[in-house]
PDB file of N, CA and C in Angstrom:
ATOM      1  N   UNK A   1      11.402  -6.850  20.350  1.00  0.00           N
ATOM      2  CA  UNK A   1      10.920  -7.711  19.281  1.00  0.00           C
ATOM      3  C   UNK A   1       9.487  -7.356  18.858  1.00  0.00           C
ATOM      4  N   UNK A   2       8.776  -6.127  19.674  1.00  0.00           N
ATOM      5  CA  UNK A   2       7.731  -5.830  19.073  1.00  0.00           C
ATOM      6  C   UNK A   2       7.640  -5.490  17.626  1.00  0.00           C
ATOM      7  N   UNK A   3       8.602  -5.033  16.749  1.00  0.00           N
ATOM      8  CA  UNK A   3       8.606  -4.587  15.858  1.00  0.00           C
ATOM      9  C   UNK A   3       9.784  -4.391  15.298  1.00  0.00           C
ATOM     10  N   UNK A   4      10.419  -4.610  13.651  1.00  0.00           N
ATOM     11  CA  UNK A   4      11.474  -4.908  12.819  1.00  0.00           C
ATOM     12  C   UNK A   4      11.302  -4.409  11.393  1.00  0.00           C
ATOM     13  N   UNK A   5      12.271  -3.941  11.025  1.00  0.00           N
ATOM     14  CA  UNK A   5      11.771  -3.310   9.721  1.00  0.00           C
ATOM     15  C   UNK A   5      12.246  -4.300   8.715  1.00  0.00           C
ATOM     16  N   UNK A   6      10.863  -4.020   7.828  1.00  0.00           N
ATOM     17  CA  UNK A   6      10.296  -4.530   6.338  1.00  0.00           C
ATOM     18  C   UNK A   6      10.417  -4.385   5.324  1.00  0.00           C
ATOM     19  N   UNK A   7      10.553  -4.593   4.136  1.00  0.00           N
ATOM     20  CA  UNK A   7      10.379  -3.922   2.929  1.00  0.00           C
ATOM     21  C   UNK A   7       8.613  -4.198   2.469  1.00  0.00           C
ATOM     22  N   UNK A   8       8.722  -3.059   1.479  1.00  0.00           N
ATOM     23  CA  UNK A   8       7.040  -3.404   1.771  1.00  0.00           C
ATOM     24  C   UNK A   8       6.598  -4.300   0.902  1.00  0.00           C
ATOM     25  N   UNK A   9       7.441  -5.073   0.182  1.00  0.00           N
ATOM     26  CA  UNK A   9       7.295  -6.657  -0.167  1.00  0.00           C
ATOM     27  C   UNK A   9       6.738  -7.391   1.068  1.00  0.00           C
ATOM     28  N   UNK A  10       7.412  -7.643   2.047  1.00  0.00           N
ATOM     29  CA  UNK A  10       7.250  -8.336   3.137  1.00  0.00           C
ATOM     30  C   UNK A  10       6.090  -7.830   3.947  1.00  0.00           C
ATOM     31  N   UNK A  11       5.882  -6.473   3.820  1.00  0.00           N
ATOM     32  CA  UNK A  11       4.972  -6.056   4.162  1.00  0.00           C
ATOM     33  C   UNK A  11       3.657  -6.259   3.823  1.00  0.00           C
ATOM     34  N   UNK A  12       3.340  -6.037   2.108  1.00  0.00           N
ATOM     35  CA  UNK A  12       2.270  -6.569   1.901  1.00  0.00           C
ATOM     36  C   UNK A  12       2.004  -8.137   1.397  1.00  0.00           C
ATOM     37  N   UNK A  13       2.990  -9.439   1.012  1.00  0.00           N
ATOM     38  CA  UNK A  13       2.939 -10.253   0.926  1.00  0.00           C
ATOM     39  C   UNK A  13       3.684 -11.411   1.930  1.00  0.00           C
ATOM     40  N   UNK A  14       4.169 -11.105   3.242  1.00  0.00           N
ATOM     41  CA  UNK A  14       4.712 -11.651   4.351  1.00  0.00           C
ATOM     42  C   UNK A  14       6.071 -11.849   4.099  1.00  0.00           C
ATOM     43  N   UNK A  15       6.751 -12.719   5.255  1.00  0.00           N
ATOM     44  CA  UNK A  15       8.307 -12.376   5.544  1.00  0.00           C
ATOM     45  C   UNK A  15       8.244 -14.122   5.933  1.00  0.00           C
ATOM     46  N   UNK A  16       7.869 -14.687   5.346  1.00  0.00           N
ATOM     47  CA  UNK A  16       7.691 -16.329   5.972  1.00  0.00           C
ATOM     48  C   UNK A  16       7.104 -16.470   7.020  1.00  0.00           C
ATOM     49  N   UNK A  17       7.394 -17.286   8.073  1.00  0.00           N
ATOM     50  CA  UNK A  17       6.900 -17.627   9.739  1.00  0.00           C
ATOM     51  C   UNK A  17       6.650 -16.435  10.396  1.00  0.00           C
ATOM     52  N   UNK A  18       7.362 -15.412  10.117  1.00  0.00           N
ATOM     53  CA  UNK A  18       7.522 -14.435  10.908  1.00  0.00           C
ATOM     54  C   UNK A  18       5.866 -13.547  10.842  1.00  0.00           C
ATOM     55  N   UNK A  19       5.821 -13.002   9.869  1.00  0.00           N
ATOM     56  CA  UNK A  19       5.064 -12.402   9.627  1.00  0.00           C
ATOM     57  C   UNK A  19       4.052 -12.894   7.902  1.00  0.00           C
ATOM     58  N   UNK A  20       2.936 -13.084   8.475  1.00  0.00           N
ATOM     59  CA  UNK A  20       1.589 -13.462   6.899  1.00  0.00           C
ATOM     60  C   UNK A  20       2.034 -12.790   5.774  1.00  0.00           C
ATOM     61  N   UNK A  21       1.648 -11.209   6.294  1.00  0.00           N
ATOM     62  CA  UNK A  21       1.523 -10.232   5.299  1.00  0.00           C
ATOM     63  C   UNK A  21       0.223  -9.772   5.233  1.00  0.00           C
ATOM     64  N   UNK A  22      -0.211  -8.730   4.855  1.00  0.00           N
ATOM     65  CA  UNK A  22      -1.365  -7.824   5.354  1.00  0.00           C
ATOM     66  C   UNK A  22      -1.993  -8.638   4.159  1.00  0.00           C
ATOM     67  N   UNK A  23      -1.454  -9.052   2.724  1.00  0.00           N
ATOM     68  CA  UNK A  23      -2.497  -9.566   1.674  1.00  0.00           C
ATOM     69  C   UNK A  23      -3.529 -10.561   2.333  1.00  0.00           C
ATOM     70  N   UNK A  24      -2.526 -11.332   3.243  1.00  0.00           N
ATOM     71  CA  UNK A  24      -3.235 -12.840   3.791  1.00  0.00           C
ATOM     72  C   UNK A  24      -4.216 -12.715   4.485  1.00  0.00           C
ATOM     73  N   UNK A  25      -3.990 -11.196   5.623  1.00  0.00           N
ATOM     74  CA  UNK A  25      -4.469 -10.837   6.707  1.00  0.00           C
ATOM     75  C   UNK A  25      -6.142 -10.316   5.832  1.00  0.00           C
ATOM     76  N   UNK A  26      -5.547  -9.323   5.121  1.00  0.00           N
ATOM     77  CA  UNK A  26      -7.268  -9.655   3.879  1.00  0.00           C
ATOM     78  C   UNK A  26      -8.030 -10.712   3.641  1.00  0.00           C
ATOM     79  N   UNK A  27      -7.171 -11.626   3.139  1.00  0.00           N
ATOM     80  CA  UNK A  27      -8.384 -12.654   2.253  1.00  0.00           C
ATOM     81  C   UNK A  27      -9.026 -13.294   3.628  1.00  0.00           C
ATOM     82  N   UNK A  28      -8.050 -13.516   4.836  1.00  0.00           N
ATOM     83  CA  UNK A  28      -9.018 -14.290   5.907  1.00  0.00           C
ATOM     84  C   UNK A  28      -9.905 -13.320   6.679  1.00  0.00           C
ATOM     85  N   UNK A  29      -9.986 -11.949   6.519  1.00  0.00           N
ATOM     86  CA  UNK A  29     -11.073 -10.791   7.020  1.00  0.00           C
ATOM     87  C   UNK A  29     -12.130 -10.586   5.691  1.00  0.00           C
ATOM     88  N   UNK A  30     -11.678 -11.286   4.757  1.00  0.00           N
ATOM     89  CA  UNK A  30     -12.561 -11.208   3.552  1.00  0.00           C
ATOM     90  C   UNK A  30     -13.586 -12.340   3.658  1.00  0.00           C
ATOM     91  N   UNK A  31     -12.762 -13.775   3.963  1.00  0.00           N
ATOM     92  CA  UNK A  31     -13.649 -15.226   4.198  1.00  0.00           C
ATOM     93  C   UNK A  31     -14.360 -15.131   5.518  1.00  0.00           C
ATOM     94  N   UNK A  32     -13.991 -13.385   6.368  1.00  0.00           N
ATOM     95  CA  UNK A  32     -15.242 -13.900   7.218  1.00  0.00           C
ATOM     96  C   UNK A  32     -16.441 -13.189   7.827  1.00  0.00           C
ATOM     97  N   UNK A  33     -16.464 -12.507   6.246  1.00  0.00           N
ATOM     98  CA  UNK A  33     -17.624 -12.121   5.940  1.00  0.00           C
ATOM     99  C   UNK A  33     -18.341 -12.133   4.636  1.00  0.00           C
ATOM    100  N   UNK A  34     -19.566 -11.533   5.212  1.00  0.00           N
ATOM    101  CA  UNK A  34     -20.251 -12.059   3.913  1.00  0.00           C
ATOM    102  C   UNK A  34     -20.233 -11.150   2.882  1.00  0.00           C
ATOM    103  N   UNK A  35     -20.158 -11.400   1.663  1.00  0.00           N
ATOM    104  CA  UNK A  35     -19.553 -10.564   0.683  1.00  0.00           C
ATOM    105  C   UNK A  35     -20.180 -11.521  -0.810  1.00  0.00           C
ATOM    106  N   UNK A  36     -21.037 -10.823  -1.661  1.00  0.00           N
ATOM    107  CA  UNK A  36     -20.959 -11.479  -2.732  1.00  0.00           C
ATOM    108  C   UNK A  36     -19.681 -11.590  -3.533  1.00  0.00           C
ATOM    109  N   UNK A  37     -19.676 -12.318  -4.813  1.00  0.00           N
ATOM    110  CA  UNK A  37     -19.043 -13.030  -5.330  1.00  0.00           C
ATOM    111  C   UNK A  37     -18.333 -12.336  -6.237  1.00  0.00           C
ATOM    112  N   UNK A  38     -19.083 -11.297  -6.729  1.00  0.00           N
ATOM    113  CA  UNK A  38     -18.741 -10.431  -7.859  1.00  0.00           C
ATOM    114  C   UNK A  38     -17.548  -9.246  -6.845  1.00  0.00           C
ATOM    115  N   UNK A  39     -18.035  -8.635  -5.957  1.00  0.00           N
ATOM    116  CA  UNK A  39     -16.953  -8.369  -5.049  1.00  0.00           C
ATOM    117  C   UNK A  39     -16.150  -8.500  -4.435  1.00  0.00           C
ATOM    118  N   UNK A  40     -16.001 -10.129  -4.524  1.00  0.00           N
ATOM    119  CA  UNK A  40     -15.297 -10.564  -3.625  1.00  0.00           C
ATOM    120  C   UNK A  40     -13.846 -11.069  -5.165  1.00  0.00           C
ATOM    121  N   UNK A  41     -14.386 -11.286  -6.326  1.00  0.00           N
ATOM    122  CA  UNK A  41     -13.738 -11.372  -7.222  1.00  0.00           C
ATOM    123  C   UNK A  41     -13.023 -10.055  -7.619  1.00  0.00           C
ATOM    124  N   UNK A  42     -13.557  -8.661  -7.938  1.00  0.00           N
ATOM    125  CA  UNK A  42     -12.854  -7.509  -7.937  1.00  0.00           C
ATOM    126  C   UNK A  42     -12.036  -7.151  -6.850  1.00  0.00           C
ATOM    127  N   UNK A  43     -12.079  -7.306  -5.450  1.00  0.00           N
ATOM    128  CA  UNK A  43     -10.985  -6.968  -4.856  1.00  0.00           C
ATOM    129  C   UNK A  43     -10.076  -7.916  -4.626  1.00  0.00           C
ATOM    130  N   UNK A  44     -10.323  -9.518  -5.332  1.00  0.00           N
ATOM    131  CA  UNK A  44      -8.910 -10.230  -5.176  1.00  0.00           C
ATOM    132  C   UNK A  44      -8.205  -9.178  -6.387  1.00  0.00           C
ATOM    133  N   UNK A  45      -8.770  -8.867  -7.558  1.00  0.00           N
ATOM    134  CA  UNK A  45      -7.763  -8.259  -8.676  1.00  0.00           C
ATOM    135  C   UNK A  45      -7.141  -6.891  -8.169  1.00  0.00           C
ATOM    136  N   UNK A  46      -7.536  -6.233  -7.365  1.00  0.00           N
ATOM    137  CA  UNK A  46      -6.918  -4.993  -6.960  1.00  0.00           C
ATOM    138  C   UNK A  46      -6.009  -5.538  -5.848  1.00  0.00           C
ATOM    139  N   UNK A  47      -6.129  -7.310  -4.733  1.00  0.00           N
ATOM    140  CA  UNK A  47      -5.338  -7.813  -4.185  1.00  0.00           C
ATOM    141  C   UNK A  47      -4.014  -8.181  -4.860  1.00  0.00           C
ATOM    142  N   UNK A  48      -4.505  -8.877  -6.102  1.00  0.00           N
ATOM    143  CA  UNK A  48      -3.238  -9.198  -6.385  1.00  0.00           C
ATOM    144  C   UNK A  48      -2.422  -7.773  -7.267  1.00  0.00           C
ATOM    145  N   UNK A  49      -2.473  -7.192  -8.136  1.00  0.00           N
ATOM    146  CA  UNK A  49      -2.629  -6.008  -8.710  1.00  0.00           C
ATOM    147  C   UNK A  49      -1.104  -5.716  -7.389  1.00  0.00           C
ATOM    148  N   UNK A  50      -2.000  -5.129  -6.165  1.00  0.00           N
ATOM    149  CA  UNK A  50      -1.142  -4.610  -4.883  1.00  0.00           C
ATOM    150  C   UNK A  50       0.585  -5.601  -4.448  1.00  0.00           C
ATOM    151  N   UNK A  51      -0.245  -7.028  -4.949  1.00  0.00           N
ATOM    152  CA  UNK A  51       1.107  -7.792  -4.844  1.00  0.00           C
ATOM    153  C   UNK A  51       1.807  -8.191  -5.448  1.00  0.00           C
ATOM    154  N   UNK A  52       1.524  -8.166  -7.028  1.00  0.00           N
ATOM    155  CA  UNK A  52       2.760  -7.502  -7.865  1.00  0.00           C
ATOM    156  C   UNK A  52       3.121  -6.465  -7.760  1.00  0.00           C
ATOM    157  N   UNK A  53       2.876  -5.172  -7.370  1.00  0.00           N
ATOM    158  CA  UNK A  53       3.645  -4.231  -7.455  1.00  0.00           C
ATOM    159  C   UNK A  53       4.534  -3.859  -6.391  1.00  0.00           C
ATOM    160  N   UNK A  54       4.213  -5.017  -4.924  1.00  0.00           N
ATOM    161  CA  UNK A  54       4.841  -4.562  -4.268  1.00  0.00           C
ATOM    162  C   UNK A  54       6.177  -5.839  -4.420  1.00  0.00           C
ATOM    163  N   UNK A  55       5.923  -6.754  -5.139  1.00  0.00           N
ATOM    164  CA  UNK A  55       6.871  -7.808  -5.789  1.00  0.00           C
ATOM    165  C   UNK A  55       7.770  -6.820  -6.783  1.00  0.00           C
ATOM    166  N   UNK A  56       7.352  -6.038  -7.345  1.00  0.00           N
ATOM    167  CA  UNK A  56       8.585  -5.352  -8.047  1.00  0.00           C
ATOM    168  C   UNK A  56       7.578  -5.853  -9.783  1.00  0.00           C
ATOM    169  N   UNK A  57       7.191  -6.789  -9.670  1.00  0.00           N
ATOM    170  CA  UNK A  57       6.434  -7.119 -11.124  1.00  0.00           C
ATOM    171  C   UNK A  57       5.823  -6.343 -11.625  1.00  0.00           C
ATOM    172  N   UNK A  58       5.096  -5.098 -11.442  1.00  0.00           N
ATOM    173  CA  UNK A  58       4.377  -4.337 -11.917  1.00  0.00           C
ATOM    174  C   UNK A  58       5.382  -3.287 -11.989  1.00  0.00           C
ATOM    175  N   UNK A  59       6.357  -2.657 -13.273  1.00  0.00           N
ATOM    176  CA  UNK A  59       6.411  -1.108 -12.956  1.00  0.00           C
ATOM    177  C   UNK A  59       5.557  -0.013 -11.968  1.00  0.00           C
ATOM    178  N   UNK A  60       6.220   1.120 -11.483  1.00  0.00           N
ATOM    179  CA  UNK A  60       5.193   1.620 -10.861  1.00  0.00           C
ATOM    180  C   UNK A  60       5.376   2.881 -12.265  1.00  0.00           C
ATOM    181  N   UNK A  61       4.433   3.832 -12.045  1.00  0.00           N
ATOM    182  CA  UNK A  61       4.663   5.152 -13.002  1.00  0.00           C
ATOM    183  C   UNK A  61       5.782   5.895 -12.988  1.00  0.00           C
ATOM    184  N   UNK A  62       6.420   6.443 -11.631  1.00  0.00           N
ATOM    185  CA  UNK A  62       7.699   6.806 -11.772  1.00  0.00           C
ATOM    186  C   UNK A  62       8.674   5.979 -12.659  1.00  0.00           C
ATOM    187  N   UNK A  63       8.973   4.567 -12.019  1.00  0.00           N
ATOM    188  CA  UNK A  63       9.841   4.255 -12.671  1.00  0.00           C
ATOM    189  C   UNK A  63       9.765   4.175 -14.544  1.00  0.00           C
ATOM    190  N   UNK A  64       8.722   3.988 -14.808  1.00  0.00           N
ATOM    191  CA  UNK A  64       8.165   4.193 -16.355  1.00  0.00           C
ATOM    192  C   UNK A  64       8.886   5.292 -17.187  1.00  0.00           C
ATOM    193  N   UNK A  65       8.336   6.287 -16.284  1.00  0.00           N
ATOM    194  CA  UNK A  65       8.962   7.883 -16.657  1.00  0.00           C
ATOM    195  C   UNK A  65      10.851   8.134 -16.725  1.00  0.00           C
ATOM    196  N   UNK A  66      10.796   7.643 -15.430  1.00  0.00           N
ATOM    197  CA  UNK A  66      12.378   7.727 -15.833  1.00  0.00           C
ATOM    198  C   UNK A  66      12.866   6.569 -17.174  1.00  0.00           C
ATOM    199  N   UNK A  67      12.534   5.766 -17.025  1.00  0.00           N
ATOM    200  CA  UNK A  67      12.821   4.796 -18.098  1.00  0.00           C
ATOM    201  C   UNK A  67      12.828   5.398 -19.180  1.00  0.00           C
ATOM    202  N   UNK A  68      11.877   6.379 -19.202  1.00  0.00           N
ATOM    203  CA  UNK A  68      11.597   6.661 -21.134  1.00  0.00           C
ATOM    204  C   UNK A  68      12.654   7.977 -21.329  1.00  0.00           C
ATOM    205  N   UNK A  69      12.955   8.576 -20.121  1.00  0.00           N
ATOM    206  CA  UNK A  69      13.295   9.883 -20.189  1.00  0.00           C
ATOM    207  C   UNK A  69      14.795   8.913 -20.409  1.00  0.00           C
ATOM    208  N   UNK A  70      15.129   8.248 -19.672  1.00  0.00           N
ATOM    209  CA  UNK A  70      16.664   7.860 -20.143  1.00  0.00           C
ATOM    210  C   UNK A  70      17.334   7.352 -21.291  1.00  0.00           C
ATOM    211  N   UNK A  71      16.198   6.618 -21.789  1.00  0.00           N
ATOM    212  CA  UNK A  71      16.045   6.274 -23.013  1.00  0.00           C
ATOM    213  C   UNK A  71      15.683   7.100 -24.051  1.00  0.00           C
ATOM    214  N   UNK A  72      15.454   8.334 -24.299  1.00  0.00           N
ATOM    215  CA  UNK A  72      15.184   9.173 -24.868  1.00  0.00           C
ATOM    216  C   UNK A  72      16.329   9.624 -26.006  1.00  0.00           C
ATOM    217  N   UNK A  73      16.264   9.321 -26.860  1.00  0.00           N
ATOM    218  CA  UNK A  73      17.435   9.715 -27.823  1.00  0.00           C
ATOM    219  C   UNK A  73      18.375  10.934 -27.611  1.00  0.00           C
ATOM    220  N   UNK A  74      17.392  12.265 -27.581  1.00  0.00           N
ATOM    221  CA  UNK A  74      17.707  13.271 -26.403  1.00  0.00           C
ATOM    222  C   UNK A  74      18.580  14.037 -25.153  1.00  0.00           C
ATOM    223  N   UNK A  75      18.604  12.545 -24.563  1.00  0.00           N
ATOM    224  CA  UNK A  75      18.877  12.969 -23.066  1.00  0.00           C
ATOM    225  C   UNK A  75      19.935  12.307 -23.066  1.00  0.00           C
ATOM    226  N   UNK A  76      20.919  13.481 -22.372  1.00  0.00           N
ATOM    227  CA  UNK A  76      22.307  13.156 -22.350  1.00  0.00           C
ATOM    228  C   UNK A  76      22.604  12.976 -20.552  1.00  0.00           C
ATOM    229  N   UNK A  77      21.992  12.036 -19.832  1.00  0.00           N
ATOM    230  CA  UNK A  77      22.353  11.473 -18.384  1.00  0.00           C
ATOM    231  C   UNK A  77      23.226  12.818 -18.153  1.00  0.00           C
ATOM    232  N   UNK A  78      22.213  13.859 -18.035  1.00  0.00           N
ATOM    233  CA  UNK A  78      23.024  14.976 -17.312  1.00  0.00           C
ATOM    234  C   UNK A  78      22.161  15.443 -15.922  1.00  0.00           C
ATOM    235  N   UNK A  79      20.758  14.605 -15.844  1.00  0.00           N
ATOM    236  CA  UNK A  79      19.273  15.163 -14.981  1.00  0.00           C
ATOM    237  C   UNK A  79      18.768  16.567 -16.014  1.00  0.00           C
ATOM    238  N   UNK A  80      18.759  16.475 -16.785  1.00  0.00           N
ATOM    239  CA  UNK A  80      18.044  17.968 -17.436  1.00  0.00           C
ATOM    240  C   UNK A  80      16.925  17.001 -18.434  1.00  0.00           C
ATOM    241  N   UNK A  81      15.621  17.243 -18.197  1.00  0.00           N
ATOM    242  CA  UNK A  81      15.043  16.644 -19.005  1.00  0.00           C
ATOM    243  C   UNK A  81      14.390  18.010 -20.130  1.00  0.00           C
ATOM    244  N   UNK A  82      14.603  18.195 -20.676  1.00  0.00           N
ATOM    245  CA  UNK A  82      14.406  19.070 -21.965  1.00  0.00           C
ATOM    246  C   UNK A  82      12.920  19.310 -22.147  1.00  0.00           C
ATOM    247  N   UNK A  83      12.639  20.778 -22.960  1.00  0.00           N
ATOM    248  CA  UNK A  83      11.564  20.562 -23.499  1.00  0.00           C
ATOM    249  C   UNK A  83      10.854  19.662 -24.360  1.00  0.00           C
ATOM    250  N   UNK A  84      11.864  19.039 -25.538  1.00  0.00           N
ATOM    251  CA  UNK A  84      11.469  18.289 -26.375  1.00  0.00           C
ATOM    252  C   UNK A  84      10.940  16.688 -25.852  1.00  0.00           C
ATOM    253  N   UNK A  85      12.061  16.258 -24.643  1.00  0.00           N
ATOM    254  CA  UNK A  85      12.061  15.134 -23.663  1.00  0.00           C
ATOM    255  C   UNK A  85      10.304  15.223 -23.220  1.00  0.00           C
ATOM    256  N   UNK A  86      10.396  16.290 -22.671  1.00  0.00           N
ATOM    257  CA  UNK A  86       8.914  16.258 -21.951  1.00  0.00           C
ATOM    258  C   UNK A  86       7.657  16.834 -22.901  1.00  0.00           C
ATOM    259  N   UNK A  87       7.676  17.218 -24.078  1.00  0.00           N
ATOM    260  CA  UNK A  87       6.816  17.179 -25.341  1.00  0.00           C
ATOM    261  C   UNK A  87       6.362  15.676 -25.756  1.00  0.00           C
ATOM    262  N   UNK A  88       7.710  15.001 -25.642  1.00  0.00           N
ATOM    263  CA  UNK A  88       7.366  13.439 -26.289  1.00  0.00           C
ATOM    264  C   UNK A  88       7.205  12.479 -24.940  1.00  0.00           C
ATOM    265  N   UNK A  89       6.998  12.952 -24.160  1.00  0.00           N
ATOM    266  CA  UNK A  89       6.945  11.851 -22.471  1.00  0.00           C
ATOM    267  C   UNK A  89       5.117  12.294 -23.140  1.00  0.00           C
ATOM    268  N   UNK A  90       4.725  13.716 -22.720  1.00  0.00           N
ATOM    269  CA  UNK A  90       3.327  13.679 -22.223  1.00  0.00           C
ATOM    270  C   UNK A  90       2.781  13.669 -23.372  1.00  0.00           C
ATOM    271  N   UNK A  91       2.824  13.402 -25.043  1.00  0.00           N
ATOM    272  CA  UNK A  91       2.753  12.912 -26.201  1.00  0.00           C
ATOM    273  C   UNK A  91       2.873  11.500 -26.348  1.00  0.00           C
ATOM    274  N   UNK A  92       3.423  10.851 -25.338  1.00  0.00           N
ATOM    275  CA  UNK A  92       3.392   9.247 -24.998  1.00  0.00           C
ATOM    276  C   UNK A  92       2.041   8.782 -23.985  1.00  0.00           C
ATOM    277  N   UNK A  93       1.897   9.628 -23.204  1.00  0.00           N
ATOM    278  CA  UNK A  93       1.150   9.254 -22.260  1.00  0.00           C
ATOM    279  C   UNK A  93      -0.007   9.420 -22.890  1.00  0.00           C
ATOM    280  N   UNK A  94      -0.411  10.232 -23.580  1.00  0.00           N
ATOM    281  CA  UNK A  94      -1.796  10.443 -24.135  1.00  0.00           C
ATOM    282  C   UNK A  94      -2.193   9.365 -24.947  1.00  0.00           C
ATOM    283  N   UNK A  95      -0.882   9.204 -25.701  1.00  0.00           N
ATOM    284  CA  UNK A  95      -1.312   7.979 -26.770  1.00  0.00           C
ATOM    285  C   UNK A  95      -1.712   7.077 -25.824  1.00  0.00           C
ATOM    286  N   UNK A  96      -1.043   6.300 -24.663  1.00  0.00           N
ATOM    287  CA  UNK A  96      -1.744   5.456 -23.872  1.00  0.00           C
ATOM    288  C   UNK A  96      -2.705   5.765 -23.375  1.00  0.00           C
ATOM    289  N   UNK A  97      -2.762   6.634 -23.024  1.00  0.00           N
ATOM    290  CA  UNK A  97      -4.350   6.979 -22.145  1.00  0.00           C
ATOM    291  C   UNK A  97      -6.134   6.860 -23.205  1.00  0.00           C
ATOM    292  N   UNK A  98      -5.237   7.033 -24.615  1.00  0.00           N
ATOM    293  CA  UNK A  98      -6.160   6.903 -25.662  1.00  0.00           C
ATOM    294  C   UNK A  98      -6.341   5.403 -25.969  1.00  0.00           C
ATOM    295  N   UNK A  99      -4.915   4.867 -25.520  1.00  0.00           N
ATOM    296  CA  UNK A  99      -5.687   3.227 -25.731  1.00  0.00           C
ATOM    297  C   UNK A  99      -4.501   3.337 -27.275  1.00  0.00           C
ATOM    298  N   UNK A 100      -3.872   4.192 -27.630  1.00  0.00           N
ATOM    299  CA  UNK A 100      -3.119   3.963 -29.773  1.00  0.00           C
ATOM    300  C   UNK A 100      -2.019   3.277 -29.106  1.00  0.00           C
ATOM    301  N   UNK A 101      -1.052   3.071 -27.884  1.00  0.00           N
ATOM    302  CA  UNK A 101       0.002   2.712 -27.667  1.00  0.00           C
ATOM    303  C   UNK A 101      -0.230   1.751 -26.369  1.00  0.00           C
ATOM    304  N   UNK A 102      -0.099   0.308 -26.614  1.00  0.00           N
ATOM    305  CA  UNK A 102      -0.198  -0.483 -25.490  1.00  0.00           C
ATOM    306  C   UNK A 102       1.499  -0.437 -24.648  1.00  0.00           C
ATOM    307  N   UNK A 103       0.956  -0.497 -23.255  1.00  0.00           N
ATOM    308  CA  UNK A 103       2.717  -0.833 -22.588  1.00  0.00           C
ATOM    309  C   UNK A 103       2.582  -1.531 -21.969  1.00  0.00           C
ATOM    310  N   UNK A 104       3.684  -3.072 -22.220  1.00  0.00           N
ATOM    311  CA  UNK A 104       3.799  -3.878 -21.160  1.00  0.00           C
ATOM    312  C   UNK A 104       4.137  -4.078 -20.170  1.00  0.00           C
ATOM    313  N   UNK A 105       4.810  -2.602 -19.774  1.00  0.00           N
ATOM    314  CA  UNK A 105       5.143  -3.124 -18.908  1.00  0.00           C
ATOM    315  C   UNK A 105       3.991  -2.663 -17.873  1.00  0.00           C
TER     316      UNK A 105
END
């Protein structure tokens, strides 16, 4: 019973009684020290940030990529992602990275 496997949901946001979760195990190694306010506010956002994504709420980048590649007018669900496929993937990404194309997800 020393140890049981997790998903890393459970991992980083706990498993109920059983186990906190390393997020929790933070904020109370965070409350016990001293830490201004302004820092202590930026790493709750990279805290929580960590626990949506390990909730599944945050796309991660892979899954993004495949998303667009499947969706791609293009791509015929054969695994061949094309030149044109990957012209308009890293022609997507730039636009975001420029800030012209917001993504919600």
């Amino acid at each position: 019973d020393e140890y049981e496997q997790m998903t890393i949901n459970e991992i980083i946001n706990g498993n109920g009684d059983k186990f906190p979760g390393l997020n929790v195990l933070i904020c109370r190694y965070l409350e016990s020290v001293n830490i201004d306010i302004e820092t202590r506010c930026q790493l709750g956002k990279y805290q929580e940030f960590v626990s949506r994504r390990a909730k599944g709420k945050i796309q991660t980048t892979a899954t993004w990529i495949r998303n667009f590649v499947q969706s791609h007018p293009k791509y015929n669900n054969d695994s061949v992602v094309s030149q044109e496929i990957n012209y308009d993937l890293v022609k997507m990404v730039e636009k975001i990275q420029k800030g012209q194309v917001v993504v919600p997800e």
